[in-house]
Protein backbone atom coordinates (compact mmCIF):
# COMPACT_ATOMS: atom_id res chain seq x y z
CA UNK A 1 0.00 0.00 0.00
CA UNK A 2 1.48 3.68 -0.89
CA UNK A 3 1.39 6.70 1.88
CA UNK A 4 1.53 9.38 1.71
CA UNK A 5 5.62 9.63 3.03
CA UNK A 6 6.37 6.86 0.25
CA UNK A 7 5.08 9.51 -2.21
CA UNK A 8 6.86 12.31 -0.16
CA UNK A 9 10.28 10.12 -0.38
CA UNK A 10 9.42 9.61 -4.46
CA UNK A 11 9.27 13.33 -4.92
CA UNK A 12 12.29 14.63 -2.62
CA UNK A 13 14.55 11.80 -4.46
CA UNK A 14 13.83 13.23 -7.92
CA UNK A 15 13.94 16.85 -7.27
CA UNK A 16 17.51 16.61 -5.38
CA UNK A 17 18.48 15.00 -8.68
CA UNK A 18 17.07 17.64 -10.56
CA UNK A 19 18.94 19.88 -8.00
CA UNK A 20 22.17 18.33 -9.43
CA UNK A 21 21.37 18.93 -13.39
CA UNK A 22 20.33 22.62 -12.84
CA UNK A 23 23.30 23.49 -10.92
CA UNK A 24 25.71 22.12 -13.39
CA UNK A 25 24.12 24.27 -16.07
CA UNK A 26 23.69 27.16 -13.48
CA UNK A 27 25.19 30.41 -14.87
CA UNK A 28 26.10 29.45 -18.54
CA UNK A 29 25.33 31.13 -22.12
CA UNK A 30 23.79 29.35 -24.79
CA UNK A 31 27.28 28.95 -26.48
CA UNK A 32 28.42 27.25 -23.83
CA UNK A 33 25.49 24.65 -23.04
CA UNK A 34 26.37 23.97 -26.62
CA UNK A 35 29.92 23.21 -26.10
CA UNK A 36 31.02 19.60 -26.82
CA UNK A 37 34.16 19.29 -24.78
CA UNK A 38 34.63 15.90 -24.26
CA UNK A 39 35.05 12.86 -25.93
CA UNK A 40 31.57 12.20 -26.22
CA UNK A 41 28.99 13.90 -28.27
CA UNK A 42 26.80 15.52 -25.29
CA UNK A 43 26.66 18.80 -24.47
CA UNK A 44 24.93 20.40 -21.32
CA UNK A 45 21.70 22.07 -22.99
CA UNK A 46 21.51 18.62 -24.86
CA UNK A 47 21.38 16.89 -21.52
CA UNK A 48 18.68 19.06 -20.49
CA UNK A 49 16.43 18.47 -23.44
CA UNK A 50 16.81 14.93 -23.33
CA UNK A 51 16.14 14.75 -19.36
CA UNK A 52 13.11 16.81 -20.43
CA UNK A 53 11.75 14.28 -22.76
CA UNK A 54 12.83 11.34 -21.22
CA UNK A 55 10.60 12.47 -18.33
CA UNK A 56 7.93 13.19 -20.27
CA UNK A 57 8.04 9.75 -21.49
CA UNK A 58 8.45 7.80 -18.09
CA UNK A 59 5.89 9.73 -16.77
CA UNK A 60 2.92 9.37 -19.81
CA UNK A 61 4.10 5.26 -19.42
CA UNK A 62 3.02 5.46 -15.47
CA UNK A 63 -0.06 6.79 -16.00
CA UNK A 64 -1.00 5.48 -19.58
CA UNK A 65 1.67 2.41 -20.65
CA UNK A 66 3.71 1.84 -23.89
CA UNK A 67 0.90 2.81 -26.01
CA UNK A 68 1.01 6.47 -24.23
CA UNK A 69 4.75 6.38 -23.60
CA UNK A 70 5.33 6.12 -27.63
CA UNK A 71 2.38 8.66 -28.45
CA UNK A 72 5.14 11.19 -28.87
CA UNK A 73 7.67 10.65 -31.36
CA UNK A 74 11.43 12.06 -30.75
CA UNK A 75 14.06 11.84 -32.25
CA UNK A 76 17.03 10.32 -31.05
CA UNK A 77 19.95 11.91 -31.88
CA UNK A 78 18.28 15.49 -31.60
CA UNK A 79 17.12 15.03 -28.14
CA UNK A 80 20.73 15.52 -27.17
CA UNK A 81 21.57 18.50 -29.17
CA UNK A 82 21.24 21.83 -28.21
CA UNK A 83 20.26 23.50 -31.88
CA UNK A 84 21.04 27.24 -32.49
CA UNK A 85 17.55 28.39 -32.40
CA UNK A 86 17.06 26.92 -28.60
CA UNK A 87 18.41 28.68 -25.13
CA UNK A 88 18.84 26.73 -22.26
CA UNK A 89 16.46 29.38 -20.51
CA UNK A 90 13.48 27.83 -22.27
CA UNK A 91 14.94 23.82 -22.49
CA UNK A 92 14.91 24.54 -18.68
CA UNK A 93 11.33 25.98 -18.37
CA UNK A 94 10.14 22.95 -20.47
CA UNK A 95 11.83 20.62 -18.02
CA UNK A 96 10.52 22.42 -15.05
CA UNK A 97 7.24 22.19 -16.29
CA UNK A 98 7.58 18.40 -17.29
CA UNK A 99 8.60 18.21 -13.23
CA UNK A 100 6.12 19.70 -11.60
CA UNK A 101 3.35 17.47 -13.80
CA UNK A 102 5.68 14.71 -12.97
CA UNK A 103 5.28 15.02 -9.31
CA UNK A 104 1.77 15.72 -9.61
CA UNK A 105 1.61 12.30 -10.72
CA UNK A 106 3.66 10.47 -8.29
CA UNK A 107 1.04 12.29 -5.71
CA UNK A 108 -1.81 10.96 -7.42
CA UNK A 109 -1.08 7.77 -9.27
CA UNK A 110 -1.85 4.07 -8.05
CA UNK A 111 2.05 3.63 -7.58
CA UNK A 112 1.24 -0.13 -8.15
CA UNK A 113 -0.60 -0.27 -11.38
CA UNK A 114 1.30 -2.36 -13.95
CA UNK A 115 2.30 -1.82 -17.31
CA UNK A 116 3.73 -3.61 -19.93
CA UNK A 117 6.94 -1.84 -21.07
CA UNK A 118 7.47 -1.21 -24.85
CA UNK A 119 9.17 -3.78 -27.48
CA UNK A 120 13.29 -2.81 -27.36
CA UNK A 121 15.80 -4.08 -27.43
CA UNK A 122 17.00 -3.33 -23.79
CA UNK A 123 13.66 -4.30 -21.99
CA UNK A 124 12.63 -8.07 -22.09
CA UNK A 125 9.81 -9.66 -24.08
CA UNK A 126 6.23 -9.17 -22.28
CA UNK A 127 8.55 -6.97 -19.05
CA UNK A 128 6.57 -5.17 -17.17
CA UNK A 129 6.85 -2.21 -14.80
CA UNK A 130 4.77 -0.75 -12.35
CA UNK A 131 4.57 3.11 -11.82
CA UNK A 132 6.50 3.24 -8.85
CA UNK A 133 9.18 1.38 -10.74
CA UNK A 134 9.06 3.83 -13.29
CA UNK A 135 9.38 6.72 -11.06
CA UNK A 136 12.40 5.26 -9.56
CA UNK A 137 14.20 4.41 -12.84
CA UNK A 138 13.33 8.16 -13.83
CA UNK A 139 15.51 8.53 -10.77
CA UNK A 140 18.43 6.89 -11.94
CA UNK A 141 18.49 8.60 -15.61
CA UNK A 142 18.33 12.29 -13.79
CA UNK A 143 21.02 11.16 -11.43
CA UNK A 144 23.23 9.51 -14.57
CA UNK A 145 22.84 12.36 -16.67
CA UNK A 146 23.56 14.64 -13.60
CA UNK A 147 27.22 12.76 -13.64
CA UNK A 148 27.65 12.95 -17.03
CA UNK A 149 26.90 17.02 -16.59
CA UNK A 150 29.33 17.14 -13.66
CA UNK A 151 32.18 15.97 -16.28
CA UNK A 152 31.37 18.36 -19.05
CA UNK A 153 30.49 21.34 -16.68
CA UNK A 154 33.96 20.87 -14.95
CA UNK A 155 35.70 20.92 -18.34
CA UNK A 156 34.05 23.92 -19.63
CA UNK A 157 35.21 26.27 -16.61
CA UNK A 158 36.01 23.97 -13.39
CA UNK A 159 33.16 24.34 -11.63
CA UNK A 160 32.49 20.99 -9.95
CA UNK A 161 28.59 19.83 -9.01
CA UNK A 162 28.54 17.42 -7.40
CA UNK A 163 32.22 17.68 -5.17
């Protein structure tokens, strides 16, 4: 059975992780949410956007399934690119607002209805997951992508987020 400090725990969890993105994006330009200065291909604004979306997604699969998860189409490799017509100001408005629907959920949501997840590769024939589930693996991407903003944040000027 959820209570209400199981939903309170849910919530805190996600927005100290959300905490940790923001922060490492705190105080930039544009041209420098853009920057790519690592090996790999992300960049900070492109980090946001995707955290955004991904969100988005996890959170129409609690309440609807794979059917409502995949209602949206994104693409892939532009959900982690920061395009010259976008500022972080608004990626960052869109992901607040994706939050604060997000935890409106987790609030109201039967935290043990059951899904099944969508055909991929990474999830297992006829797997299912159960909204709380999904709330807590929407945990672990902010928190990864948090870590992989640390990195690219610290190369750009030094400034460390999570130390």
């Amino acid at each position: 059975m959820t209570t209400e400090q199981e939903r309170a725990d849910l919530i805190e969890s996600l927005a100290a992780q959300r905490r940790f993105l923001r922060h490492a994006v705190d105080g930039l330009t544009d041209e420098q949410a853009r920057l790519r200065p690592t090996a790999s291909d992300l960049c900070l604004g492109g980090i946001v956007k995707h955290v955004a979306l991904m969100e988005a997604a996890w959170a129409r699969f609690a309440s609807g399934g794979a059917e409502a998860m995949q209602a949206v189409q994104v693409d892939w490799a532009s959900q982690f690119r920061m395009e010259d017509d976008e500022q972080l100001d608004d990626l960052l408005a869109i992901w607040e607002g994706t939050a604060t629907a997000t935890d409106d959920l987790v609030r109201t949501l039967d935290l043990d209805q059951v899904h099944e997840l969508p055909r991929a590769p990474w999830f297992p024939p006829g797997a299912t997951r159960s909204a709380r589930r999904a709330f807590t693996h929407l945990f672990g991407e902010i928190a990864q992508h948090a870590g992989h903003a640390d990195i690219i944040r610290e190369t750009i000027d030094g400034q460390k987020t999570m130390a």
